[in-house]
C-alpha atoms as a PDB file:
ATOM      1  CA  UNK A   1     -33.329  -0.677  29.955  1.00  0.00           C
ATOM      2  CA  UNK A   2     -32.010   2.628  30.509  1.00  0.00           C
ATOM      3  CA  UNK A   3     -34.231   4.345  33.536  1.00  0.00           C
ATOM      4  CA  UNK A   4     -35.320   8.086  32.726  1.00  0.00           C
ATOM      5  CA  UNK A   5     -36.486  10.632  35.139  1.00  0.00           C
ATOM      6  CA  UNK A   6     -40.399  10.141  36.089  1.00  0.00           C
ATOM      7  CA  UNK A   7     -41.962  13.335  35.505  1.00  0.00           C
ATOM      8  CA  UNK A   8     -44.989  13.102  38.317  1.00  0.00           C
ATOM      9  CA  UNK A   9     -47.982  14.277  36.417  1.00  0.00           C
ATOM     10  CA  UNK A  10     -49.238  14.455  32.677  1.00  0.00           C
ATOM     11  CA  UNK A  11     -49.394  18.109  31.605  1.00  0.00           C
ATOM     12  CA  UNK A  12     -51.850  20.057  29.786  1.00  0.00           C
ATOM     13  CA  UNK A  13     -49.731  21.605  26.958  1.00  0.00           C
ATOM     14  CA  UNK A  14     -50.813  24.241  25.474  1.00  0.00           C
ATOM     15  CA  UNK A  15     -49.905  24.390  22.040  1.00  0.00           C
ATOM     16  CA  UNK A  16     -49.498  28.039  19.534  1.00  0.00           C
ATOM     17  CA  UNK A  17     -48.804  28.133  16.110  1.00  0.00           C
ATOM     18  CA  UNK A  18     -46.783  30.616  14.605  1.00  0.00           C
ATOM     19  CA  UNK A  19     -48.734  34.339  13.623  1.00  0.00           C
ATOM     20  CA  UNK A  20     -50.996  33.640  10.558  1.00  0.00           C
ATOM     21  CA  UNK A  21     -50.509  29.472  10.775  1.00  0.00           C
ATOM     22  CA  UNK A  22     -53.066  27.143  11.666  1.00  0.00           C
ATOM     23  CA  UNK A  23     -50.665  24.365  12.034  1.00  0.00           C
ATOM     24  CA  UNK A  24     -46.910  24.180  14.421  1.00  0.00           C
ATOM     25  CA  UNK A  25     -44.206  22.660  12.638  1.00  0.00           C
ATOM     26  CA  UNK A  26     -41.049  22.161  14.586  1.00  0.00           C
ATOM     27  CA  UNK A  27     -37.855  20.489  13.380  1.00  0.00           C
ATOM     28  CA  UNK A  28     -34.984  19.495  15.994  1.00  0.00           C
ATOM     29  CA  UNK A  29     -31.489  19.039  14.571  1.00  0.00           C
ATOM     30  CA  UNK A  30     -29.401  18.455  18.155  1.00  0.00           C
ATOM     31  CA  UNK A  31     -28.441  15.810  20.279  1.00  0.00           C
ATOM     32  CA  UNK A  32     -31.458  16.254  23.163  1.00  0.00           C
ATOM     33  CA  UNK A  33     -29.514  16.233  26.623  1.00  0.00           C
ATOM     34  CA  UNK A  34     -32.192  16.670  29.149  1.00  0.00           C
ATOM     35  CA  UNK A  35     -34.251  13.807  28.764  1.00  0.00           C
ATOM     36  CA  UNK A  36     -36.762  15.771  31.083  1.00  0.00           C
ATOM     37  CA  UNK A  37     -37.501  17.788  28.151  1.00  0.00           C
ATOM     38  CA  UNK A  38     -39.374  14.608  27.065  1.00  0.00           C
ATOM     39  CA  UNK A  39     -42.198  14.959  29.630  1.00  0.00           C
ATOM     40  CA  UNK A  40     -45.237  13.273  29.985  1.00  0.00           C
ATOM     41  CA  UNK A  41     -48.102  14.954  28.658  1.00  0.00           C
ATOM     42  CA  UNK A  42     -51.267  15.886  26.676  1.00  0.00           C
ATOM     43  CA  UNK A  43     -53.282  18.524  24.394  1.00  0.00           C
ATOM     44  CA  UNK A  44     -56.227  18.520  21.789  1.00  0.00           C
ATOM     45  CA  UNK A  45     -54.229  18.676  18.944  1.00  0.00           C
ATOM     46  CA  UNK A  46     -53.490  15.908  16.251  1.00  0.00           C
ATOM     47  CA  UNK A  47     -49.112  15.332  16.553  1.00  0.00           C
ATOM     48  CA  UNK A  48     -47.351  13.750  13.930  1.00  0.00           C
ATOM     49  CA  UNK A  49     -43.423  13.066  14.900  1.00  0.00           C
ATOM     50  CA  UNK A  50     -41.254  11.850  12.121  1.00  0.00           C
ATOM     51  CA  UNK A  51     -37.551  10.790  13.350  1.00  0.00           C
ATOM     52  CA  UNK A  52     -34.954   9.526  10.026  1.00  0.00           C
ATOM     53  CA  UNK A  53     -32.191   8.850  12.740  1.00  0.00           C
ATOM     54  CA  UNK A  54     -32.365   8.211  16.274  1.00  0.00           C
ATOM     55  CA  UNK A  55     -33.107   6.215  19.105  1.00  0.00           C
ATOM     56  CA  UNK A  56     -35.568   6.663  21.392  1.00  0.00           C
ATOM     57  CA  UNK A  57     -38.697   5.441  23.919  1.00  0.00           C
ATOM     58  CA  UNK A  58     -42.262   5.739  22.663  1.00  0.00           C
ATOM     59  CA  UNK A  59     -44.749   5.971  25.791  1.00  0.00           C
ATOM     60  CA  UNK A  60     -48.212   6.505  24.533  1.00  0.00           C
ATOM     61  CA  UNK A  61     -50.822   6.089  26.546  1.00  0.00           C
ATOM     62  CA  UNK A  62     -50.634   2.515  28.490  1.00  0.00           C
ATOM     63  CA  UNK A  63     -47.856   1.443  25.688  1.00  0.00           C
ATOM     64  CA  UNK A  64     -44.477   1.553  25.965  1.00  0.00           C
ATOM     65  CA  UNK A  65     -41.498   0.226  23.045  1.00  0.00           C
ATOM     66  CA  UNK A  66     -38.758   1.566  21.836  1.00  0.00           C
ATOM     67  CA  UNK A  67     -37.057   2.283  18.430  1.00  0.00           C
ATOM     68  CA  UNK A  68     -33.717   2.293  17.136  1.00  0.00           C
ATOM     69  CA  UNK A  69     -33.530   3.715  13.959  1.00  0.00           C
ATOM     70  CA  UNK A  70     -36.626   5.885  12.786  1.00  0.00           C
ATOM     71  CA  UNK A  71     -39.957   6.491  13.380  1.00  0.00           C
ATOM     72  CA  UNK A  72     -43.236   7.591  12.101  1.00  0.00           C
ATOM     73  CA  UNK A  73     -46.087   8.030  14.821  1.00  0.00           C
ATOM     74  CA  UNK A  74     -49.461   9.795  14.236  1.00  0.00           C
ATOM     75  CA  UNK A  75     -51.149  10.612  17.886  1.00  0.00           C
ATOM     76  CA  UNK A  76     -54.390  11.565  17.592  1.00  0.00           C
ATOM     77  CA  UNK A  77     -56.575  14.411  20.284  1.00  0.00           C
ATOM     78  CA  UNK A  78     -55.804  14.265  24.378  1.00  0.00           C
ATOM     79  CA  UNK A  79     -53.740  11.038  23.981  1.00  0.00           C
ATOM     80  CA  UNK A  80     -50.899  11.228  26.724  1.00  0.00           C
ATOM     81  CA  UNK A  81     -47.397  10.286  25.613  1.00  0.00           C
ATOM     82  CA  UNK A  82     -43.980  11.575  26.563  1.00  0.00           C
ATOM     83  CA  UNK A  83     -41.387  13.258  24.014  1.00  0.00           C
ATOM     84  CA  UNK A  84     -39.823  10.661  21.905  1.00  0.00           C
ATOM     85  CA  UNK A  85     -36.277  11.095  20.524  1.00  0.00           C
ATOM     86  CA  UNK A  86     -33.775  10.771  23.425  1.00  0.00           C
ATOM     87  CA  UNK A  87     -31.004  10.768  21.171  1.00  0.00           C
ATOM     88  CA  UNK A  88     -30.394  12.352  17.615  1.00  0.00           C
ATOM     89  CA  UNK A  89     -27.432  10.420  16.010  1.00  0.00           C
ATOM     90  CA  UNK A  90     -24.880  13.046  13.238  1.00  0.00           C
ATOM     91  CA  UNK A  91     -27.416  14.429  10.706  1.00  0.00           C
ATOM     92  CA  UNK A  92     -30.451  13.389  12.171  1.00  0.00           C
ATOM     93  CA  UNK A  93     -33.910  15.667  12.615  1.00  0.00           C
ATOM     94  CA  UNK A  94     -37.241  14.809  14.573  1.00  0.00           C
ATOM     95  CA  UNK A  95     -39.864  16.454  12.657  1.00  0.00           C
ATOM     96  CA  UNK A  96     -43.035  17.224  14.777  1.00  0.00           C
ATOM     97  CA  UNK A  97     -46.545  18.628  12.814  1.00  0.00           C
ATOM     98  CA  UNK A  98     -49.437  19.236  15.389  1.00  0.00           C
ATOM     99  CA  UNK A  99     -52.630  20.787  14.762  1.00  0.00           C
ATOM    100  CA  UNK A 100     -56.146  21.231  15.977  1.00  0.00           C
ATOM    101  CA  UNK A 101     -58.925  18.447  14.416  1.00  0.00           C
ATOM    102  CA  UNK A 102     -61.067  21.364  13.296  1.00  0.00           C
ATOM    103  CA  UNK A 103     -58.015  23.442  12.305  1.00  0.00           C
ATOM    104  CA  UNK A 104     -59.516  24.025   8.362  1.00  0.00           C
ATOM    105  CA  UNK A 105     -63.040  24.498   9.908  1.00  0.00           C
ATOM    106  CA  UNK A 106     -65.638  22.518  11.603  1.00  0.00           C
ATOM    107  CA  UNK A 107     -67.128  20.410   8.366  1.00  0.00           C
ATOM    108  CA  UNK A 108     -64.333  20.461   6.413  1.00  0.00           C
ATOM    109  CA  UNK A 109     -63.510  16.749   7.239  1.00  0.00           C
ATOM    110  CA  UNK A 110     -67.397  15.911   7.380  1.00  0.00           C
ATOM    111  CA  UNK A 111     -67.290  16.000   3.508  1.00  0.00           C
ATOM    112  CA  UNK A 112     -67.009  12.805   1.704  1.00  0.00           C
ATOM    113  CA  UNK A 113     -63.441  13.331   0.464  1.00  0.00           C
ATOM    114  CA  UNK A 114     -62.519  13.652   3.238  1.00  0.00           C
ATOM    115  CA  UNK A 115     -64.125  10.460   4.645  1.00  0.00           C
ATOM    116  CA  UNK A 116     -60.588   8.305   4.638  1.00  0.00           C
ATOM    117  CA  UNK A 117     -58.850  11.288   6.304  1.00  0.00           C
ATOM    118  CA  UNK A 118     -61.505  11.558   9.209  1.00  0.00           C
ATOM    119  CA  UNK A 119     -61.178   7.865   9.998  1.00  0.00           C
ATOM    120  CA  UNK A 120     -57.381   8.217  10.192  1.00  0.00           C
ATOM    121  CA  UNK A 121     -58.090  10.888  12.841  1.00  0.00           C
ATOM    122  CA  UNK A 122     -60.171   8.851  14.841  1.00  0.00           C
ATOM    123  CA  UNK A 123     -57.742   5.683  14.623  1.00  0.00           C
ATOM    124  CA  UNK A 124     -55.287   8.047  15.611  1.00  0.00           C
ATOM    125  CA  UNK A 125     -56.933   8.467  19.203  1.00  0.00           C
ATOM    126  CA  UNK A 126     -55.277   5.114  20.098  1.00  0.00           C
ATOM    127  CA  UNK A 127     -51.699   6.125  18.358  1.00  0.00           C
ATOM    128  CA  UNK A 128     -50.708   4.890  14.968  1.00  0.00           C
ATOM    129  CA  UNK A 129     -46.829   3.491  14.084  1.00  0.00           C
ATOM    130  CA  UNK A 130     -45.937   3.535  10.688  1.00  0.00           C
ATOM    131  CA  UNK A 131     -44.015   0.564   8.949  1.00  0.00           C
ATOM    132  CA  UNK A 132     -40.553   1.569   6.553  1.00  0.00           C
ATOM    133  CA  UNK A 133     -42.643   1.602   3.278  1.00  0.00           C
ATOM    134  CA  UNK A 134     -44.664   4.355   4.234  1.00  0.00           C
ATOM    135  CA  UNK A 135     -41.589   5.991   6.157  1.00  0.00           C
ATOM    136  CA  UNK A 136     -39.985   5.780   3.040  1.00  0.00           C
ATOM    137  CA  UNK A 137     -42.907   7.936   1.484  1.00  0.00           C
ATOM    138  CA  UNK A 138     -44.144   9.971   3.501  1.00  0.00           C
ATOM    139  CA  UNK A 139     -41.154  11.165   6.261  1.00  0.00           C
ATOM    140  CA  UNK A 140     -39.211  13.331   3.059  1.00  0.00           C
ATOM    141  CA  UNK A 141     -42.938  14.606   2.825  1.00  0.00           C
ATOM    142  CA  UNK A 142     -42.857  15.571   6.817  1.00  0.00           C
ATOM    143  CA  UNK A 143     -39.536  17.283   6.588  1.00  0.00           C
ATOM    144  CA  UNK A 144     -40.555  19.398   3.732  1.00  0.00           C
ATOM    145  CA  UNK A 145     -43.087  21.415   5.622  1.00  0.00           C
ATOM    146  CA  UNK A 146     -40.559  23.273   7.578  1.00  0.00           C
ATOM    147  CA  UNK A 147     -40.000  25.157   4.313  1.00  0.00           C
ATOM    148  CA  UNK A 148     -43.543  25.566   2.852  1.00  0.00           C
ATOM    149  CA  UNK A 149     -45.593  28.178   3.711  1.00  0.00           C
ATOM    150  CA  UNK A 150     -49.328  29.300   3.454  1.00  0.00           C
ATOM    151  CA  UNK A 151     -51.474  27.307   0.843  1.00  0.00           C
ATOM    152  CA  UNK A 152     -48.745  25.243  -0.102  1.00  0.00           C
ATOM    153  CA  UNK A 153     -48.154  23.823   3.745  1.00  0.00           C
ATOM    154  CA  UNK A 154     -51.396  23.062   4.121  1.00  0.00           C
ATOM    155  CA  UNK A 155     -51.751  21.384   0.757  1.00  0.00           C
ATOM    156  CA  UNK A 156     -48.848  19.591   1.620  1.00  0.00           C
ATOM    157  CA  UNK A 157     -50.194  18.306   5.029  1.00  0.00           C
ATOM    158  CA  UNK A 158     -53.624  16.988   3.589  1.00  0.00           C
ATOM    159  CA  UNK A 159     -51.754  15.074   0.966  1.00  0.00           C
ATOM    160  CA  UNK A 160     -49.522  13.765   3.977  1.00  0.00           C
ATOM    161  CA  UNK A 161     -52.816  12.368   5.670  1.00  0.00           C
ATOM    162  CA  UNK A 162     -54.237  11.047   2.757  1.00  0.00           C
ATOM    163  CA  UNK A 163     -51.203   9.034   2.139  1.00  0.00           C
ATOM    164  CA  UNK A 164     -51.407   7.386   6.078  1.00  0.00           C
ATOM    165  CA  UNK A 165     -55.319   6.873   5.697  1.00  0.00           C
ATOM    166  CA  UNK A 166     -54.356   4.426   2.565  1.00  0.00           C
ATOM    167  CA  UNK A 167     -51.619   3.389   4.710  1.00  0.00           C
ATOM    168  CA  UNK A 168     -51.958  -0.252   5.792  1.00  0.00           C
ATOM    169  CA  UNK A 169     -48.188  -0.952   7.073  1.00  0.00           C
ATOM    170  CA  UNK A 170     -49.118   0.457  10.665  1.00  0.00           C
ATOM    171  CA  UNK A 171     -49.715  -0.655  13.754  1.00  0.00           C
ATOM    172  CA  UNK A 172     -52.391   0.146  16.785  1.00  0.00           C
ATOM    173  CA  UNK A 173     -50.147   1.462  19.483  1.00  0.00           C
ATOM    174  CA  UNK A 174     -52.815   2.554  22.475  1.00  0.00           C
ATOM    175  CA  UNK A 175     -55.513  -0.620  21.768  1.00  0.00           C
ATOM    176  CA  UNK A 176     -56.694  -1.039  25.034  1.00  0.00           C
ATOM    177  CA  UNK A 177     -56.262   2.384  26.490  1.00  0.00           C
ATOM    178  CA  UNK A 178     -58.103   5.654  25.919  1.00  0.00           C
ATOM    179  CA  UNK A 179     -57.722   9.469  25.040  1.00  0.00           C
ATOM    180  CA  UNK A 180     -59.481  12.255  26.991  1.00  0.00           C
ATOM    181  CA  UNK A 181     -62.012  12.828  24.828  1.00  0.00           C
ATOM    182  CA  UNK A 182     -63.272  16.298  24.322  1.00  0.00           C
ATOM    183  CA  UNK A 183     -65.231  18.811  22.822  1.00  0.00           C
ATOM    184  CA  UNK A 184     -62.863  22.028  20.936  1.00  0.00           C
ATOM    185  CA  UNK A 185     -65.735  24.072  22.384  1.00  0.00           C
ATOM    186  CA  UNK A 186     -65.777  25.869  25.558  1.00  0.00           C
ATOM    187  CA  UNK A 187     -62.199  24.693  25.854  1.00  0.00           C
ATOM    188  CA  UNK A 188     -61.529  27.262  28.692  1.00  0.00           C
ATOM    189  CA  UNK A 189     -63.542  25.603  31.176  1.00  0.00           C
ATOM    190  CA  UNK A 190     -61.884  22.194  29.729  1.00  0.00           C
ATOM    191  CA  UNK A 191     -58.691  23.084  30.702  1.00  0.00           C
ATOM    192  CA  UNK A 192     -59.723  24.155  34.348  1.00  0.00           C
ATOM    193  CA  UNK A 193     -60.600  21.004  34.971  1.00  0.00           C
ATOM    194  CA  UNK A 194     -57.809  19.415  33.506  1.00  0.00           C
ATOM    195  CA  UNK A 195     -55.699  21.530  35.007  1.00  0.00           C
ATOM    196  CA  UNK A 196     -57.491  21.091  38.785  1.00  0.00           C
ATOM    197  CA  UNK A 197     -57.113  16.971  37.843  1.00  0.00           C
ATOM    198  CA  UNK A 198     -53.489  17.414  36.776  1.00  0.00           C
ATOM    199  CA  UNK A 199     -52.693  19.289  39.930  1.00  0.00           C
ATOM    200  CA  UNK A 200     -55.118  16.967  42.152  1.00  0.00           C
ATOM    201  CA  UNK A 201     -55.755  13.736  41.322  1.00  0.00           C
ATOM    202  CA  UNK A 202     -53.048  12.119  43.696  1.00  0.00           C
ATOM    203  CA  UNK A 203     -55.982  13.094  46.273  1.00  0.00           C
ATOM    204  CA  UNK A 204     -60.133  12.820  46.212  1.00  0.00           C
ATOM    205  CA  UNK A 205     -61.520  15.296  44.048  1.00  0.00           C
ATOM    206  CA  UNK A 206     -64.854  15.900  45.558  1.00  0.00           C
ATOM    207  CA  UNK A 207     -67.773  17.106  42.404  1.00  0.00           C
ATOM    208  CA  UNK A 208     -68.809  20.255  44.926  1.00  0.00           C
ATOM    209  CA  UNK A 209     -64.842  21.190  44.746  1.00  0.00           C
ATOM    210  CA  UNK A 210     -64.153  21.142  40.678  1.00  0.00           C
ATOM    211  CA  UNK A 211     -67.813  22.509  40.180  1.00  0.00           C
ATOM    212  CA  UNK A 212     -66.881  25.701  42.178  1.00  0.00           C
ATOM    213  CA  UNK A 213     -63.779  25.959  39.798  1.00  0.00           C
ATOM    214  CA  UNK A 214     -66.156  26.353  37.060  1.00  0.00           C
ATOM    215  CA  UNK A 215     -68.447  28.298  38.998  1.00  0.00           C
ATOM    216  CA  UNK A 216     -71.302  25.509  38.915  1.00  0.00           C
ATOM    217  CA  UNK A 217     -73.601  23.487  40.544  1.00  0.00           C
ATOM    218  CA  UNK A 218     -72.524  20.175  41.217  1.00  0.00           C
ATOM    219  CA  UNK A 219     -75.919  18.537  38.848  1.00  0.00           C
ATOM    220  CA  UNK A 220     -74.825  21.173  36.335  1.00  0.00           C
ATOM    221  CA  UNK A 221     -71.358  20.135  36.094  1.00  0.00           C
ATOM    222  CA  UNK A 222     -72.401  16.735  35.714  1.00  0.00           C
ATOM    223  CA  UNK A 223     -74.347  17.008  32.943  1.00  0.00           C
ATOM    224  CA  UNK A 224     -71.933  19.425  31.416  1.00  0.00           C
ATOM    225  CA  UNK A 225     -68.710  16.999  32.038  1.00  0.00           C
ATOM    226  CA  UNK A 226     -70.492  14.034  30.259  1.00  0.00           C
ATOM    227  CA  UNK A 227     -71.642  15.837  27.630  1.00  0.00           C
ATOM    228  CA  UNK A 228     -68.562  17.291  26.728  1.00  0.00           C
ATOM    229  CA  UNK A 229     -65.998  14.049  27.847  1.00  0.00           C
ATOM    230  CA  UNK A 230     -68.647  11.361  27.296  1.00  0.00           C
ATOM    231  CA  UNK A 231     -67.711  10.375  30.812  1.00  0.00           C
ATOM    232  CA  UNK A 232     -68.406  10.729  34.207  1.00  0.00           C
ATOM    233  CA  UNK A 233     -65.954  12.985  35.978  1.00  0.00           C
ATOM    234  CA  UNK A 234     -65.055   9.929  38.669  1.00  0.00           C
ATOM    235  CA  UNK A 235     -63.922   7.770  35.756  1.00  0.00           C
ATOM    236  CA  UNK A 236     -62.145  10.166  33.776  1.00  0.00           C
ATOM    237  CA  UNK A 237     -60.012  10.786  37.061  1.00  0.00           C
ATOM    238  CA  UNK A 238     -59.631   6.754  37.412  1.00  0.00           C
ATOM    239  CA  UNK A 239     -58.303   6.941  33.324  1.00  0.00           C
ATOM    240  CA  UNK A 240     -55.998   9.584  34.137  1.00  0.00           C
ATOM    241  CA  UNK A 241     -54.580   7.810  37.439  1.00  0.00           C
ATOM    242  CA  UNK A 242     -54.395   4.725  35.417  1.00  0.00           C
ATOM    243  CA  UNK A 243     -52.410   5.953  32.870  1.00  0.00           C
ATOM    244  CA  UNK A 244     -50.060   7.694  35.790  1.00  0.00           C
ATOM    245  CA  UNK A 245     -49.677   4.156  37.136  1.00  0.00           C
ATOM    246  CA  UNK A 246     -48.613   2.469  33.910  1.00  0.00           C
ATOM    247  CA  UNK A 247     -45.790   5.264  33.618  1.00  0.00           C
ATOM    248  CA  UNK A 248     -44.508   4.803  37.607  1.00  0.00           C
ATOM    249  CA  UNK A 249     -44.553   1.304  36.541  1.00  0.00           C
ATOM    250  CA  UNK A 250     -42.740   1.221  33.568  1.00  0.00           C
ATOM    251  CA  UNK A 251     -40.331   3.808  34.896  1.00  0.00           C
ATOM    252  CA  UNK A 252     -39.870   3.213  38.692  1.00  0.00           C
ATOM    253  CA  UNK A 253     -38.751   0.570  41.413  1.00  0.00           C
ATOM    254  CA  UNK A 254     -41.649   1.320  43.581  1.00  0.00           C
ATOM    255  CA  UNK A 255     -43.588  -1.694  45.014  1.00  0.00           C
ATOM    256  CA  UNK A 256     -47.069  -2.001  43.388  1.00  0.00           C
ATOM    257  CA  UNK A 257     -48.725  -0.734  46.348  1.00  0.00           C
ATOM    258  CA  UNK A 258     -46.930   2.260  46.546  1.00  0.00           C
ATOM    259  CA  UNK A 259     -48.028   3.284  43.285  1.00  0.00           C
ATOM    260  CA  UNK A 260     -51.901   2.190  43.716  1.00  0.00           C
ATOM    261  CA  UNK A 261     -51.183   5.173  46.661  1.00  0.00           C
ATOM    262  CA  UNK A 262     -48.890   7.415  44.920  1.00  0.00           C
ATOM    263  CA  UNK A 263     -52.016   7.749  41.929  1.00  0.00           C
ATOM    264  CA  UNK A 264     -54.479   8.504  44.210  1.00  0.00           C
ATOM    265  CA  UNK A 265     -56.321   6.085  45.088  1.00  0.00           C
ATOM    266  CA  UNK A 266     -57.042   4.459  48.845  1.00  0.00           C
ATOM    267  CA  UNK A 267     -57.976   0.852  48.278  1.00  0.00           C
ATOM    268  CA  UNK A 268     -55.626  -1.338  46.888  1.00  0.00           C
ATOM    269  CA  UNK A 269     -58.078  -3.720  45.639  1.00  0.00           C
ATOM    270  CA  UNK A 270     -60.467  -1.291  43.585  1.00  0.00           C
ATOM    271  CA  UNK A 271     -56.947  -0.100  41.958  1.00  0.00           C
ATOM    272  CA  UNK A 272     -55.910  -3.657  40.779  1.00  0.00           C
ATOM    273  CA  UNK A 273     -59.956  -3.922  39.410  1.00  0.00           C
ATOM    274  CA  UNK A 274     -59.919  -0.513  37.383  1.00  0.00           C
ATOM    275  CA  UNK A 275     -55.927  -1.282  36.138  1.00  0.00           C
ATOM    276  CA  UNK A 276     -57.054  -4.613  35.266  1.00  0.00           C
ATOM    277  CA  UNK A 277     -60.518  -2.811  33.445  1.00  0.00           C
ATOM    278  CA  UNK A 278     -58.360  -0.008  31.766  1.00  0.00           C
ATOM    279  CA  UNK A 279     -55.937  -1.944  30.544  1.00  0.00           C
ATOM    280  CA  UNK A 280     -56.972  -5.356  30.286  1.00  0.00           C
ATOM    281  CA  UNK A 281     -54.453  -7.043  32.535  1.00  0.00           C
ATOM    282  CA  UNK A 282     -53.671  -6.671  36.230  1.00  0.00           C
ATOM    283  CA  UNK A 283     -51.035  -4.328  37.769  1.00  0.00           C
ATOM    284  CA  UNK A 284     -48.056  -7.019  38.116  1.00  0.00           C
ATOM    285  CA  UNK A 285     -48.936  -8.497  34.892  1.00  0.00           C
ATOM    286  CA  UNK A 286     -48.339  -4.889  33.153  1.00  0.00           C
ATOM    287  CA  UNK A 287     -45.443  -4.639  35.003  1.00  0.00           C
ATOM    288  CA  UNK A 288     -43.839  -8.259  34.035  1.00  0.00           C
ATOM    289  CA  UNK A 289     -45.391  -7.691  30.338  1.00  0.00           C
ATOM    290  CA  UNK A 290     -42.797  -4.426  29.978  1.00  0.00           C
ATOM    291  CA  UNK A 291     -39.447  -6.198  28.591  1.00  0.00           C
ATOM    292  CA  UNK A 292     -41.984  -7.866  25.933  1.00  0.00           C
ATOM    293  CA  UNK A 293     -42.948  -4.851  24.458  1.00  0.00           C
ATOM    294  CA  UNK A 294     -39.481  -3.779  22.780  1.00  0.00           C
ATOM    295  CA  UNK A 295     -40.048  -3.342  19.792  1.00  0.00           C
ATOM    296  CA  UNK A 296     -37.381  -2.577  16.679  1.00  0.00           C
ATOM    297  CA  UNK A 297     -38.886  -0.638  13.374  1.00  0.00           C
END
């Protein structure tokens, strides 16, 4: 296994479309020589990465695999995951689509229609991988939005979706892990936090400390963090320093221990219990499990 560079933290990207677009499409036609381009990171939009020739390593969440060929991923809201294609072979693209869940309003997929569509977005949360029959289908579909504009684009996209959420040639990527779930509104004082945890969280975050950041009480910010996450604000932290740990894991030589320190956290055994609760096996068994998930499309 080739090693790449670990990038330390998971970054809040932030993410803007193109004047008068709802939606980013992006198309890369070059061999990718800084793998560090491919960092590890987050954002409340809905990605969809199509690859038609390549080779690369998925990391999504507490999953890792890697393909050989092509891919076809839909990652749904605040899922981490790295970059994926580390190499483009002669004539091959990575198209990327990303765009808010609310980015045609805040019913629009509340209508029944729109029903299959809405579940596909909230399977998404985990990571789907698509199978070569719907690669087939769907990836000349992807590539074709680079040159559609307007209506067109967007009518494009919605028949894209509709053709993965009557997909069944996929497979769960993330099934045991999590996204950071959140609310689109008030997103400002989202992303202070996330950015205080992204900068913090190899050290105690005490509630008085990211309360002040959003220039609350400490009961307030409580209420308002659950509300908004679903979650406390400890074990949103403990997600995010899990999810740290599976990538130093996967990615580095550093003793177990080590990494139960380098995520933050000050008891070795209370790591090994929320690793093991996270992701549904212990620490070393993660770590052992990691040549088992290569995968080939």
């Amino acid at each position: 296994m080739e090693k790449l560079t670990v990038n330390k933290k998971p970054t809040l990207e932030k993410i803007s479309p193109g004047f008068g677009s709802s939606i980013l499409v992006r198309q890369h036609t070059k061999k990718i020589k800084n793998k560090n381009s491919a960092f590890w990171h987050f954002h409340p939009e809905i990605e969809l990465v199509y690859v038609d020739k390549g080779k690369g390593k998925r990391h999504i969440g507490n999953h890792l695999s890697y393909f050989n060929n092509s891919q076809l991923i839909l990652i749904g809201s605040n899922l981490p995951h790295n970059g994926f294609a580390d190499r483009l072979t002669t004539r091959g693209t990575e198209t990327i689509i990303q765009f808010k869940p609310d980015f045609l309003g805040d019913t629009f997929f509340k209508i029944p229609e729109m029903s299959a569509i809405t579940n596909l977005l909230e399977k998404a949360k985990k990571g789907l991988l698509y199978k070569p029959e719907t690669k087939k289908t769907v990836g000349p579909k992807i590539q074709s939005l680079i040159d559609l504009k307007g209506f067109h684009r967007i009518s494009m996209l919605l028949e894209i979706l509709n053709d993965l959420a009557v997909a069944e040639d996929y497979t769960l990527l993330n099934v045991d892990g999590f996204a950071f779930e959140t609310e689109a509104q008030d997103s400002a004082k989202i992303d202070i936090i996330f950015k205080h945890i992204n900068t913090n969280f190899q050290r105690p975050i005490p509630l008085d400390e990211i309360a002040e950041k959003v220039s609350m009480t400490v009961p307030a910010f409580c209420r308002y963090f659950k509300k908004a996450t679903g979650k406390t604000f400890t074990k949103l932290v403990n997600e995010y320093r899990v999810v740290h740990a599976t990538k130093l894991l996967s990615e580095s030589q550093s003793s177990i221990t080590d990494i139960c320190f380098e995520c933050g956290f000050n008891n070795f055994s209370h790591f090994n219990k929320l690793f093991n609760e996270i992701t549904g096996k212990s620490a070393s068994k993660y770590r052992s499990e990691i040549k088992h998930f290569l995968q080939q499309d």
